[in-house]
PDB file of N, CA and C in Angstrom:
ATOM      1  N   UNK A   1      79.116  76.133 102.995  1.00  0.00           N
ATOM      2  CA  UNK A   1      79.335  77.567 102.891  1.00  0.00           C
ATOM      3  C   UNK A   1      78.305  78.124 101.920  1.00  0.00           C
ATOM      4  N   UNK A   2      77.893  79.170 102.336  1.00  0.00           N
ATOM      5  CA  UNK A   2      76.711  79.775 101.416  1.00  0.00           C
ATOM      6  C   UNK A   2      77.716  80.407 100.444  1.00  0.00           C
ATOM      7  N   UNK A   3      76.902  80.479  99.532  1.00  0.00           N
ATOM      8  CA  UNK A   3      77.203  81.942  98.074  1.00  0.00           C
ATOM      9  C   UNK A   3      77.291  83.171  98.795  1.00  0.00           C
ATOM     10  N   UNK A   4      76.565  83.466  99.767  1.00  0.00           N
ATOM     11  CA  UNK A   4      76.285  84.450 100.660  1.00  0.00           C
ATOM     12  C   UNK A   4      77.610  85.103 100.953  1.00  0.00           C
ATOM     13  N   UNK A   5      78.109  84.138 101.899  1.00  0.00           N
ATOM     14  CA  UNK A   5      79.562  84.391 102.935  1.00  0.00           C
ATOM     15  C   UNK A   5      80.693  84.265 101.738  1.00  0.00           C
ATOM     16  N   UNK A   6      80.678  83.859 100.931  1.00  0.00           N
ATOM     17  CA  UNK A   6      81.597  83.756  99.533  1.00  0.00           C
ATOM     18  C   UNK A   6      81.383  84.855  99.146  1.00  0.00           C
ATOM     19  N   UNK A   7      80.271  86.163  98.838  1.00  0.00           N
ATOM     20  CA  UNK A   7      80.354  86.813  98.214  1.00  0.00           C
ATOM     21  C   UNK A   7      80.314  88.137  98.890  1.00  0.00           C
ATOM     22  N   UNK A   8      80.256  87.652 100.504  1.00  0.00           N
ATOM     23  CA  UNK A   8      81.251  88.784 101.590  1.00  0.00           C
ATOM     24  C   UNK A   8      82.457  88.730 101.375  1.00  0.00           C
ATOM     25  N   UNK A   9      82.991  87.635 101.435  1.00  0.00           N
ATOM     26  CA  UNK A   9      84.223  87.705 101.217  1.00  0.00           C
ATOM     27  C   UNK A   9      85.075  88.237 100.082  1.00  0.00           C
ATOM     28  N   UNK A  10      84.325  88.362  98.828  1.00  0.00           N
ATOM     29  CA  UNK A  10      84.604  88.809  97.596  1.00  0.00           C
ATOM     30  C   UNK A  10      84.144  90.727  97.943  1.00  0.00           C
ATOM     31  N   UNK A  11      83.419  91.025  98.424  1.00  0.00           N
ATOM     32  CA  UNK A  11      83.072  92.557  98.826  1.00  0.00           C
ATOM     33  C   UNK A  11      84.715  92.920  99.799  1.00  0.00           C
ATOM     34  N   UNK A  12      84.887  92.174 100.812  1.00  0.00           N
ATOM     35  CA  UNK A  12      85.891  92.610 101.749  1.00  0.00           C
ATOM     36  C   UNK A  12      87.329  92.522 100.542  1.00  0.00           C
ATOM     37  N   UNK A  13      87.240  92.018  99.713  1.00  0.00           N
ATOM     38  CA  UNK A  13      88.634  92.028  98.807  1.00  0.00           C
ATOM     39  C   UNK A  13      88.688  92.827  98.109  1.00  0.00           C
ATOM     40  N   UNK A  14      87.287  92.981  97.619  1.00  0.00           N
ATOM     41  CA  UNK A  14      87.553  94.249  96.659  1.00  0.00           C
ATOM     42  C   UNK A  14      87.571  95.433  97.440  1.00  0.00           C
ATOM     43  N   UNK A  15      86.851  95.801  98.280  1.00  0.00           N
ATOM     44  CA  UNK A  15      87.078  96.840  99.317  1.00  0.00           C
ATOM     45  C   UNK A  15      88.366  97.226  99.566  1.00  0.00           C
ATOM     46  N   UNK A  16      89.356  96.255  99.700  1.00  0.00           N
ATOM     47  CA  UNK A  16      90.672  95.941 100.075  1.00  0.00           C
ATOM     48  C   UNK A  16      91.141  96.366  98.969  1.00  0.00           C
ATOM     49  N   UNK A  17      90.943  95.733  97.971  1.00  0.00           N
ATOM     50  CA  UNK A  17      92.034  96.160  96.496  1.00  0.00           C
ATOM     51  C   UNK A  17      91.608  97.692  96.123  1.00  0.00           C
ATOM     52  N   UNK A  18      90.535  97.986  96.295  1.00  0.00           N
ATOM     53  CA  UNK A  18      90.309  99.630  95.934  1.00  0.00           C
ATOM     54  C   UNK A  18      90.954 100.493  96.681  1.00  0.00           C
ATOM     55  N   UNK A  19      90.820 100.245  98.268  1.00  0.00           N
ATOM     56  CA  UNK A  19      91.367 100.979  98.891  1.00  0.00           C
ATOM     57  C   UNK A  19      93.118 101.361  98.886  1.00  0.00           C
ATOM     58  N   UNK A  20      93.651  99.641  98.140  1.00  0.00           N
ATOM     59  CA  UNK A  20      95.125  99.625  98.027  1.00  0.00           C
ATOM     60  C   UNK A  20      95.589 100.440  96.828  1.00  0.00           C
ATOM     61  N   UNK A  21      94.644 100.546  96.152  1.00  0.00           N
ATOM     62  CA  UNK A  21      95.055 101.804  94.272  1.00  0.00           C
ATOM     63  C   UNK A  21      94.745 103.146  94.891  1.00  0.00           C
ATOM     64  N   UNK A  22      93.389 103.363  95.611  1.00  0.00           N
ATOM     65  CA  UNK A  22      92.989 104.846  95.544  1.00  0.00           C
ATOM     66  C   UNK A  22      93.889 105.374  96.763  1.00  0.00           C
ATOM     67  N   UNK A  23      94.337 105.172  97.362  1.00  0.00           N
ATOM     68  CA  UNK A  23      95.138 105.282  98.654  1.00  0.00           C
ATOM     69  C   UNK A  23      96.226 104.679  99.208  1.00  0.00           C
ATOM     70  N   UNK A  24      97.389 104.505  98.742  1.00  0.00           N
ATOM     71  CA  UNK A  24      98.267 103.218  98.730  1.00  0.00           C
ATOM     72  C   UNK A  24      99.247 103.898  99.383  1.00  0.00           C
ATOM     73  N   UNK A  25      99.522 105.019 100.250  1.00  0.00           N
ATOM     74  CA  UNK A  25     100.556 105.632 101.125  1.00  0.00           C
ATOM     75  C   UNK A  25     100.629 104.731 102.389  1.00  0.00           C
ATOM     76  N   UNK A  26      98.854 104.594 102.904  1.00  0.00           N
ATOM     77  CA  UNK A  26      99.694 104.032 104.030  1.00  0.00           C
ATOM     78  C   UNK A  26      99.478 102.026 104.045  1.00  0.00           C
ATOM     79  N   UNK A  27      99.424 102.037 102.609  1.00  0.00           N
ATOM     80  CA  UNK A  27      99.798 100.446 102.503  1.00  0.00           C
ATOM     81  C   UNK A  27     101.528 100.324 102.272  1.00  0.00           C
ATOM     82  N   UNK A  28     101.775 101.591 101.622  1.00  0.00           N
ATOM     83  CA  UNK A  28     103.638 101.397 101.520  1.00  0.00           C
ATOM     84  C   UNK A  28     104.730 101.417 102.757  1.00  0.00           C
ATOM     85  N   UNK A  29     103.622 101.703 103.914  1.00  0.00           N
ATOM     86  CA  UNK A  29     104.762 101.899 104.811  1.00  0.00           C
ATOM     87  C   UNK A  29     104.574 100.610 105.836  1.00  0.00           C
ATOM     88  N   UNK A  30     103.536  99.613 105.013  1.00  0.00           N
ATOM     89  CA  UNK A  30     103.677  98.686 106.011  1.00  0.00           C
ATOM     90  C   UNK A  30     104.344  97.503 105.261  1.00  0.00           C
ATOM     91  N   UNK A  31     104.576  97.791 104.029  1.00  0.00           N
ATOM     92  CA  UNK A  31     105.420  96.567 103.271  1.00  0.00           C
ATOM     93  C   UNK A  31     106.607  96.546 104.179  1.00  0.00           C
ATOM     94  N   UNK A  32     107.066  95.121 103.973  1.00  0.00           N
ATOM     95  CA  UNK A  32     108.477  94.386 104.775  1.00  0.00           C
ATOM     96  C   UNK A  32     109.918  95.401 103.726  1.00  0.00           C
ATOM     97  N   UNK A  33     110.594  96.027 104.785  1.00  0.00           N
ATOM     98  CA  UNK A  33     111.570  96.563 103.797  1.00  0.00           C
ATOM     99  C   UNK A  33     112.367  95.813 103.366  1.00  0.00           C
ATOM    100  N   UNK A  34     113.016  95.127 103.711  1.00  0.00           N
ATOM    101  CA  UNK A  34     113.912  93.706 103.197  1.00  0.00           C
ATOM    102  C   UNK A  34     112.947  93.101 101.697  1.00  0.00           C
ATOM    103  N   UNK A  35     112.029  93.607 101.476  1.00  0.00           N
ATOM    104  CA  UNK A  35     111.677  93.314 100.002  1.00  0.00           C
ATOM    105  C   UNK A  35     112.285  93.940  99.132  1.00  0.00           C
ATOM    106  N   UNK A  36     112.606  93.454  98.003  1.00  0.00           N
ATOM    107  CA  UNK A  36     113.340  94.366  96.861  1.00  0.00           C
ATOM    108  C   UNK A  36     112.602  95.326  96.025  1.00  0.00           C
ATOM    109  N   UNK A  37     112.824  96.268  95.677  1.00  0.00           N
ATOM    110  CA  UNK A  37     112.044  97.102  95.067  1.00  0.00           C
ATOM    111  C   UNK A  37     111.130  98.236  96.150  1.00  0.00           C
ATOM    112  N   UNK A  38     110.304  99.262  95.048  1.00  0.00           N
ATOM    113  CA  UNK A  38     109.610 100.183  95.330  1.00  0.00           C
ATOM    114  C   UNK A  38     108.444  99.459  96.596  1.00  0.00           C
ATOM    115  N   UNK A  39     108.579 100.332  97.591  1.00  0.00           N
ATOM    116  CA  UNK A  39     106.864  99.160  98.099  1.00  0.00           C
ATOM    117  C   UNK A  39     105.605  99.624  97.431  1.00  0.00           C
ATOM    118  N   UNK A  40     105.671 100.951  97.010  1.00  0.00           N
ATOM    119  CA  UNK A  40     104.382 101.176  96.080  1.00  0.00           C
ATOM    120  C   UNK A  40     104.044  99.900  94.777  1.00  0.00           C
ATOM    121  N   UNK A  41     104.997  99.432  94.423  1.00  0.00           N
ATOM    122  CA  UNK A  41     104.851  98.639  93.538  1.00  0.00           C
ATOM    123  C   UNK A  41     103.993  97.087  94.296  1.00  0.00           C
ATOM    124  N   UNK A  42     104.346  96.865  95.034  1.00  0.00           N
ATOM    125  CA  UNK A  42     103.372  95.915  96.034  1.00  0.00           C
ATOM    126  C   UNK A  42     102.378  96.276  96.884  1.00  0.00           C
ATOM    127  N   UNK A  43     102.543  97.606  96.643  1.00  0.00           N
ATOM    128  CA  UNK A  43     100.818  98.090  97.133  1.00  0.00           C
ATOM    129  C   UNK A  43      99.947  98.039  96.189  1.00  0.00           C
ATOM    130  N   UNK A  44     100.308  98.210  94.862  1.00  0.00           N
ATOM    131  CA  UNK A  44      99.359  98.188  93.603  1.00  0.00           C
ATOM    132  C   UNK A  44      99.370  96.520  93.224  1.00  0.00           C
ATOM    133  N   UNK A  45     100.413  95.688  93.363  1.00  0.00           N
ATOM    134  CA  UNK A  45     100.107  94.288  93.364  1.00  0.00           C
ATOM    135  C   UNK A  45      99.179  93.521  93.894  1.00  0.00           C
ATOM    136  N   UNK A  46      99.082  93.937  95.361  1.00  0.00           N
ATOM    137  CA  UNK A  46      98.647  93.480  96.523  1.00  0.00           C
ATOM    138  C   UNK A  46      96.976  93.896  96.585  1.00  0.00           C
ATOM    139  N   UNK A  47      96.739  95.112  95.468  1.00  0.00           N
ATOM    140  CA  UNK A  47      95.527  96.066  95.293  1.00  0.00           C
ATOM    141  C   UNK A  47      94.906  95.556  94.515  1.00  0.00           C
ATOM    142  N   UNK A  48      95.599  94.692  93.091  1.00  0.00           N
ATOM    143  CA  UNK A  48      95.089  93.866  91.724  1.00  0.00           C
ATOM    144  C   UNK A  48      94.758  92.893  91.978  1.00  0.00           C
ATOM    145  N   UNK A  49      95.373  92.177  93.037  1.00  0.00           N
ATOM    146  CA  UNK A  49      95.290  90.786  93.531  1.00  0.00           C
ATOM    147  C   UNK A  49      93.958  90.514  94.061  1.00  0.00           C
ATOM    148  N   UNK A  50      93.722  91.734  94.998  1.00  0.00           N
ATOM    149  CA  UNK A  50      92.653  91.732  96.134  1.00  0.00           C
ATOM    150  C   UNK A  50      91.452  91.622  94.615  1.00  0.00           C
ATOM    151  N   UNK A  51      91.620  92.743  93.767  1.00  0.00           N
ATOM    152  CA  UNK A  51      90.314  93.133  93.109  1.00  0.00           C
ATOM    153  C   UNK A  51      90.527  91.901  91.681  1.00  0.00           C
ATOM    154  N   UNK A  52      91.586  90.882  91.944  1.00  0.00           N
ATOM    155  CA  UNK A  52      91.548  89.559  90.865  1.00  0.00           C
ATOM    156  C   UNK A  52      90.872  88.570  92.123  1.00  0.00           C
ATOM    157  N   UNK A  53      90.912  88.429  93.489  1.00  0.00           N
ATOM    158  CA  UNK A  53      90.263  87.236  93.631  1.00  0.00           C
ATOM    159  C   UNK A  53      88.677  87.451  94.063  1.00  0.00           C
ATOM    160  N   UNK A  54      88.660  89.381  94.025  1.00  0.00           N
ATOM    161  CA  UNK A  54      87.333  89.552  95.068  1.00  0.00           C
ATOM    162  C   UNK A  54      85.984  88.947  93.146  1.00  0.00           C
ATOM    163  N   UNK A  55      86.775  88.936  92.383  1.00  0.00           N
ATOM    164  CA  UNK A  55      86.416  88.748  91.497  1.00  0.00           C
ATOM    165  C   UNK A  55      85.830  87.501  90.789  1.00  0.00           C
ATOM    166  N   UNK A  56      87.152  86.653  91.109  1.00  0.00           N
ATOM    167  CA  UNK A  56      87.188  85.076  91.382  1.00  0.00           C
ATOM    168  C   UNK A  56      86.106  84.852  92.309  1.00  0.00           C
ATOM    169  N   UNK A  57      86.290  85.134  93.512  1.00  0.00           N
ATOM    170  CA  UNK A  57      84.720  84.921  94.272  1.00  0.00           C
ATOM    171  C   UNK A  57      83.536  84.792  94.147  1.00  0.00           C
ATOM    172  N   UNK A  58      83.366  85.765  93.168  1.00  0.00           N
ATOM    173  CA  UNK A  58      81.605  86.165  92.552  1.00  0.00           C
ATOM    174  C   UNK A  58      81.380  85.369  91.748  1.00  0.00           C
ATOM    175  N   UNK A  59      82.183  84.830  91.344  1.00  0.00           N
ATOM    176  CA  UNK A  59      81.343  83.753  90.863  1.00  0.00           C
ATOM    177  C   UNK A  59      81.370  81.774  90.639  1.00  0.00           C
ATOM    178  N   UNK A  60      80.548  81.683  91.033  1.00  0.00           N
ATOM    179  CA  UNK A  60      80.710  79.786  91.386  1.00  0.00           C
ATOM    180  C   UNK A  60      81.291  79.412  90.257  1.00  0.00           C
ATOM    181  N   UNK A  61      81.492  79.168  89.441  1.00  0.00           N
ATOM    182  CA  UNK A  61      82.943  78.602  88.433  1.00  0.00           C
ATOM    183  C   UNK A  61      84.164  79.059  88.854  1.00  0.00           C
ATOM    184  N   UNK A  62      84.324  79.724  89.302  1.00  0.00           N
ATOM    185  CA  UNK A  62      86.191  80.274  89.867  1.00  0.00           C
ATOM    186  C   UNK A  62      86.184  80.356  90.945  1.00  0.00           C
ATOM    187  N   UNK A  63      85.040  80.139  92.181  1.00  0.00           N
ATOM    188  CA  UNK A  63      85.177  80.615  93.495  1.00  0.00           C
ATOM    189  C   UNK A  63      86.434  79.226  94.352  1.00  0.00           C
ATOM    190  N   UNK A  64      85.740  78.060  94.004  1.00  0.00           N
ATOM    191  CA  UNK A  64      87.198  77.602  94.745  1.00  0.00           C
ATOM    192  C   UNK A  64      88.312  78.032  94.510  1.00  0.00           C
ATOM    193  N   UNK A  65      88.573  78.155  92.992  1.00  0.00           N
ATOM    194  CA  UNK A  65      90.468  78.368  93.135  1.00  0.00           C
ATOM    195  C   UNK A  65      90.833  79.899  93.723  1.00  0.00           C
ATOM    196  N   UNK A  66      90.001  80.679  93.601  1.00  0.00           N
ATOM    197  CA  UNK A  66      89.815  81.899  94.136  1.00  0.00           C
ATOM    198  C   UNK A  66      90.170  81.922  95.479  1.00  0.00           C
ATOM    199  N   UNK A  67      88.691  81.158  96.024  1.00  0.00           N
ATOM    200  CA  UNK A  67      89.425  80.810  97.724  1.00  0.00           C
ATOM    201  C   UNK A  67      90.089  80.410  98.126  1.00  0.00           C
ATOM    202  N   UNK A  68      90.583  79.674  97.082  1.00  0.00           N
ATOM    203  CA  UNK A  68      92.338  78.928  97.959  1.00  0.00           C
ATOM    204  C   UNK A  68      93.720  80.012  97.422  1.00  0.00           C
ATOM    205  N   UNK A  69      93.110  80.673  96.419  1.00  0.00           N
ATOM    206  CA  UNK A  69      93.836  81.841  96.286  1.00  0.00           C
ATOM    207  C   UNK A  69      94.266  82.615  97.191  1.00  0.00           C
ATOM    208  N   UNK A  70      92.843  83.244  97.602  1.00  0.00           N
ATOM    209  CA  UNK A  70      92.808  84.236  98.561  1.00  0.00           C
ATOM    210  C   UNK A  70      93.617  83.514 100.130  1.00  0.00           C
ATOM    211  N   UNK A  71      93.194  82.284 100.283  1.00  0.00           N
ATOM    212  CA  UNK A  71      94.095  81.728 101.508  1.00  0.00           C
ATOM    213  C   UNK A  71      95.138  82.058 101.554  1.00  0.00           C
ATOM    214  N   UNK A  72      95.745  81.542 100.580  1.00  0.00           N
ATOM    215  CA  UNK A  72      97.375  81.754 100.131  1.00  0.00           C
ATOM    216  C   UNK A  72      97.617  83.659 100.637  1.00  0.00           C
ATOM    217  N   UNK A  73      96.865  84.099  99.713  1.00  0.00           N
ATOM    218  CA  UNK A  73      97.021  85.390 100.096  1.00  0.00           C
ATOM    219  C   UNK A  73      97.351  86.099 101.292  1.00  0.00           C
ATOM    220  N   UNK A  74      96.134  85.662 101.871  1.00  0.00           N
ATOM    221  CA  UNK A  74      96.083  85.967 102.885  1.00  0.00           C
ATOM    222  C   UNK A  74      97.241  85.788 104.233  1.00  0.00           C
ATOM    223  N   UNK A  75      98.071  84.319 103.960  1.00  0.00           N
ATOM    224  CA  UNK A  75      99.226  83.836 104.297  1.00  0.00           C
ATOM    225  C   UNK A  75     100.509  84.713 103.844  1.00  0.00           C
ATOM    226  N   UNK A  76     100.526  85.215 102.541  1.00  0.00           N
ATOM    227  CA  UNK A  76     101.033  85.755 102.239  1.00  0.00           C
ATOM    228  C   UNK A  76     101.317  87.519 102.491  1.00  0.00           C
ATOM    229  N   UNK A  77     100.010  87.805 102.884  1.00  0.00           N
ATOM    230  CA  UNK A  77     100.219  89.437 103.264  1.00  0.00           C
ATOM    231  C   UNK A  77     100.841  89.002 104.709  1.00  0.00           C
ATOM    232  N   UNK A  78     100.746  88.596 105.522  1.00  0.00           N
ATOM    233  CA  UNK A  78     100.867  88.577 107.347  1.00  0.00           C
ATOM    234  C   UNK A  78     102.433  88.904 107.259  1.00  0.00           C
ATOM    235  N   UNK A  79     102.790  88.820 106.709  1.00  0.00           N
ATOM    236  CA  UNK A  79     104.658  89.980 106.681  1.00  0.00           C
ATOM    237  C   UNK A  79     104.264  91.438 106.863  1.00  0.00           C
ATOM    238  N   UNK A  80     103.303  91.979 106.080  1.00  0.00           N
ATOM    239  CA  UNK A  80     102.566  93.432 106.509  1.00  0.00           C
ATOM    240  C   UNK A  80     102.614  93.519 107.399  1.00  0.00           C
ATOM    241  N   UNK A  81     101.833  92.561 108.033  1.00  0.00           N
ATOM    242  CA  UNK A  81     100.882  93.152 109.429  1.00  0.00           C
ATOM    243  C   UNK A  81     102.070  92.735 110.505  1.00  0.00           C
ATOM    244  N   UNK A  82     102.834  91.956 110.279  1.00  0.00           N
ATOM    245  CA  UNK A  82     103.871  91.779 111.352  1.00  0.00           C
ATOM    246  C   UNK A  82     104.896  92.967 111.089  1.00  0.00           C
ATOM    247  N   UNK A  83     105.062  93.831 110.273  1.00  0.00           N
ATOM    248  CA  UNK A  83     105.959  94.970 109.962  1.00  0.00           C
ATOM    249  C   UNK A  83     104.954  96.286 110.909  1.00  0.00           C
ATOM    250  N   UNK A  84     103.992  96.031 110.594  1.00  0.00           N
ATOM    251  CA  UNK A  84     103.209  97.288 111.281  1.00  0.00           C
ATOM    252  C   UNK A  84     103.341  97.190 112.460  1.00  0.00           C
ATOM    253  N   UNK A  85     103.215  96.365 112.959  1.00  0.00           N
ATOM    254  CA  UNK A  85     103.257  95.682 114.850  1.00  0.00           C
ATOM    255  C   UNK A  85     104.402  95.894 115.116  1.00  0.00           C
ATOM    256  N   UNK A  86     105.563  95.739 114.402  1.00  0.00           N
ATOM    257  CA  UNK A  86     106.924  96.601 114.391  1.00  0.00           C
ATOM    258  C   UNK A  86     106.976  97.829 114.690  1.00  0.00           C
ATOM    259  N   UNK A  87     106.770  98.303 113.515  1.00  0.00           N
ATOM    260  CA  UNK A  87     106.872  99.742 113.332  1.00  0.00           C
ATOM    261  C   UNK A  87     106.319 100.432 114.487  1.00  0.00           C
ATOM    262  N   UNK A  88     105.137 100.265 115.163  1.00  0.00           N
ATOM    263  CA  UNK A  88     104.122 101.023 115.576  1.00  0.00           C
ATOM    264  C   UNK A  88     104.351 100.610 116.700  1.00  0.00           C
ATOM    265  N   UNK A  89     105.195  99.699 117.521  1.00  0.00           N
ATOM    266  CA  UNK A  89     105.714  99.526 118.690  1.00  0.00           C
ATOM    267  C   UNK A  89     105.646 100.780 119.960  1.00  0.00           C
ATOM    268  N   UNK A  90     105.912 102.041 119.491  1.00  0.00           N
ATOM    269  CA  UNK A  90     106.430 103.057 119.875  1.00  0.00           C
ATOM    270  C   UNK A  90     105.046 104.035 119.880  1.00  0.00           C
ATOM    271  N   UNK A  91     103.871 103.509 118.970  1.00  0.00           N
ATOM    272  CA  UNK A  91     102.804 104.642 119.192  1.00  0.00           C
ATOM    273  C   UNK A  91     102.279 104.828 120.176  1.00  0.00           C
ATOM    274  N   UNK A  92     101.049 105.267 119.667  1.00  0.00           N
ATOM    275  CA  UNK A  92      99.879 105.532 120.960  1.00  0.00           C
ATOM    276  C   UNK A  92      99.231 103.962 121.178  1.00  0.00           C
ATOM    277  N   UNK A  93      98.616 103.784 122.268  1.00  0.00           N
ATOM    278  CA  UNK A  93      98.245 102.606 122.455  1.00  0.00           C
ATOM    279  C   UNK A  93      96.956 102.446 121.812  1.00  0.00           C
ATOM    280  N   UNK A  94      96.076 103.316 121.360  1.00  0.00           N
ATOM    281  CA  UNK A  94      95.074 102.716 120.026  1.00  0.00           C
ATOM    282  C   UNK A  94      95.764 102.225 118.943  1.00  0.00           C
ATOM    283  N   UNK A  95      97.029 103.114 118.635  1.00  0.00           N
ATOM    284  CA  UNK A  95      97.500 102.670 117.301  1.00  0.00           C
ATOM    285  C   UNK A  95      98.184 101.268 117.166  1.00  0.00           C
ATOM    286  N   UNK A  96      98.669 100.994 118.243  1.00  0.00           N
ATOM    287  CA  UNK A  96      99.484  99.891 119.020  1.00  0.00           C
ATOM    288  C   UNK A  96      98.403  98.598 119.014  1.00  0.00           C
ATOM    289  N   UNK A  97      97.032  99.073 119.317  1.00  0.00           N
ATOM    290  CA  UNK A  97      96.133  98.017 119.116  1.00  0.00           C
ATOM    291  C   UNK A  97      96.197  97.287 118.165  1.00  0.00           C
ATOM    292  N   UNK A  98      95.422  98.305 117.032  1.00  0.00           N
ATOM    293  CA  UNK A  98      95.602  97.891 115.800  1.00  0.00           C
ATOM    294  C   UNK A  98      95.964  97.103 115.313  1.00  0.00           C
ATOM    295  N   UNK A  99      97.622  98.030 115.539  1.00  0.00           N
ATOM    296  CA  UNK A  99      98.496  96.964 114.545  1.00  0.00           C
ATOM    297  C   UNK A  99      98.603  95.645 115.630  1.00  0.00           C
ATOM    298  N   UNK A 100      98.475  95.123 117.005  1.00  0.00           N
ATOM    299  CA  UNK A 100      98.682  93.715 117.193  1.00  0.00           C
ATOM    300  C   UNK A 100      97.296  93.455 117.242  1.00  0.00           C
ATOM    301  N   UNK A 101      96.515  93.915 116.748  1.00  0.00           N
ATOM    302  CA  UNK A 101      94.790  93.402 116.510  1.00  0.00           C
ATOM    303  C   UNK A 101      95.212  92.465 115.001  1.00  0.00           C
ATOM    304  N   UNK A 102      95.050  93.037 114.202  1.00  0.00           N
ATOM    305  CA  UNK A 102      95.597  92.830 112.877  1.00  0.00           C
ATOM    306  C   UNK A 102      95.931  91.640 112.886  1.00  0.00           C
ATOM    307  N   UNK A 103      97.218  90.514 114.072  1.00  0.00           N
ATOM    308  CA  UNK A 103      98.002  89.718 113.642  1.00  0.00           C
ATOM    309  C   UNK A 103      97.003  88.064 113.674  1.00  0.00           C
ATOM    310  N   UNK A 104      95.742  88.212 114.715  1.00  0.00           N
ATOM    311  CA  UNK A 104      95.216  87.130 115.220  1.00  0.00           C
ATOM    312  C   UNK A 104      94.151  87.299 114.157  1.00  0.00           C
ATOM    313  N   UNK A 105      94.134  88.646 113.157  1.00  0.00           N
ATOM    314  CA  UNK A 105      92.678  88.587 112.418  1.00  0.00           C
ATOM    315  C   UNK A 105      92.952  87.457 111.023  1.00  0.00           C
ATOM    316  N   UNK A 106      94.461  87.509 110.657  1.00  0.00           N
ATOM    317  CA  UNK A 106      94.370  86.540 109.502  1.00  0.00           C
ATOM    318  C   UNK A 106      93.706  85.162 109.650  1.00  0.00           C
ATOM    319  N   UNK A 107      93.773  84.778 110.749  1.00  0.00           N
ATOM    320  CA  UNK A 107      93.687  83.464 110.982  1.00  0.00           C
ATOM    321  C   UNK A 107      92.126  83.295 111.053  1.00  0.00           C
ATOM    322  N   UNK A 108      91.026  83.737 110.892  1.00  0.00           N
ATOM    323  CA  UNK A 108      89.438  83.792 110.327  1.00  0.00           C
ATOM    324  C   UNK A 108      89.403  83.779 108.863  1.00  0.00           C
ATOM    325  N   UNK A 109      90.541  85.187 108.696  1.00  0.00           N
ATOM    326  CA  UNK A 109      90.376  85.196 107.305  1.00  0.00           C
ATOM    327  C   UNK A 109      90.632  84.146 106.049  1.00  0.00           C
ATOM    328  N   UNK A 110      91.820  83.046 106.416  1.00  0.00           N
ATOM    329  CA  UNK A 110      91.994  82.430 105.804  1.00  0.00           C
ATOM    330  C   UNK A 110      91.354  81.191 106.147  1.00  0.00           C
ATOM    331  N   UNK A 111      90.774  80.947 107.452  1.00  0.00           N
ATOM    332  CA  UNK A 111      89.441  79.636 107.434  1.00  0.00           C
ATOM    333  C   UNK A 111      88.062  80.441 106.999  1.00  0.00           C
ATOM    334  N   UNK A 112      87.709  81.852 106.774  1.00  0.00           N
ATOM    335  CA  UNK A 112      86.800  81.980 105.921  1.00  0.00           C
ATOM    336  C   UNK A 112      87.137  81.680 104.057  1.00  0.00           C
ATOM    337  N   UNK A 113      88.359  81.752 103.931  1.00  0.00           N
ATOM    338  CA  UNK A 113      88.855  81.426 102.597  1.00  0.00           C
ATOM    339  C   UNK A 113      88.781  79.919 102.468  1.00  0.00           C
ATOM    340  N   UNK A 114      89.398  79.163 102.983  1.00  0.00           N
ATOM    341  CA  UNK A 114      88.905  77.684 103.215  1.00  0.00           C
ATOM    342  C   UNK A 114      87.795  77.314 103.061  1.00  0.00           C
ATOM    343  N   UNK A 115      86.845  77.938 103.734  1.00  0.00           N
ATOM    344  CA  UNK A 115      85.738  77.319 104.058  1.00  0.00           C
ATOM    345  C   UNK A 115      84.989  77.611 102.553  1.00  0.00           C
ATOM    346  N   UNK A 116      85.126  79.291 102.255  1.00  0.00           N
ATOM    347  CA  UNK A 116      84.828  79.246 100.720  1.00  0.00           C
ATOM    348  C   UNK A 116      85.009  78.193  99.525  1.00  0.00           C
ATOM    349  N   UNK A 117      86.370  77.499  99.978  1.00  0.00           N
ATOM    350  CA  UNK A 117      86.264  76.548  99.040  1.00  0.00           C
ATOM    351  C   UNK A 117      85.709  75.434  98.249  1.00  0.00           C
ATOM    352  N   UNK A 118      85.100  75.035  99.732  1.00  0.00           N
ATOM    353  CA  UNK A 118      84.202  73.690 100.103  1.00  0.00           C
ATOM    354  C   UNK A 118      82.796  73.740  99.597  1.00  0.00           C
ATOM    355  N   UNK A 119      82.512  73.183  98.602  1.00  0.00           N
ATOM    356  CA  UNK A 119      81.493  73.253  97.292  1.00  0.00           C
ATOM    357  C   UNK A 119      80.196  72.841  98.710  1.00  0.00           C
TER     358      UNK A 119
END
């Protein structure tokens, strides 16, 4: 794995975590409601996280645990994206895309996180 594709991957997280602070309405409506608490509060989690591993990434002393971070992560958001594919059952069929576009995309994302790992 290049530094290269490690430090795309660190751009797409932070991209991700900025977008989850400066704009976090329509990250709250895709949190799992059966979670406890505010979902804004796991939109700003989910926003720190992104901009703690896009961080971890950048640089080769933290990038493995980073990337196996971000794996995890990444495992860990797909309750989102299976709530949106829910929710959005009923839209328009672009929007409908989307959200079942979304469900087959983790699965790159977290063998690009993998693969980050691998010195």
């Amino acid at each position: 794995m290049t530094s290269r594709s490690a430090l795309s991957l660190a751009a797409l997280l932070g991209v991700a975590g900025v977008a989850h602070l400066a704009r976090p309405r329509p990250f709250d409506s895709i949190v799992p409601r059966s979670l406890p608490g505010p979902a804004r509060a796991y939109t700003y989690v989910s926003g720190a996280c992104e901009l703690a591993l896009a961080a971890g990434l950048a640089h080769p002393r933290t990038r493995r645990g980073a990337a196996l971070a971000a794996a995890g992560f990444f495992v860990a958001v797909f309750p989102a994206n299976v709530q949106m594919a829910v929710d959005w059952r009923d839209a328009t069929p672009a929007r409908r895309a989307v959200a079942w576009g979304r469900l087959p995309l983790q699965v790159p994302l977290v063998w690009w996180a993998l693969r980050a790992a691998r010195r």
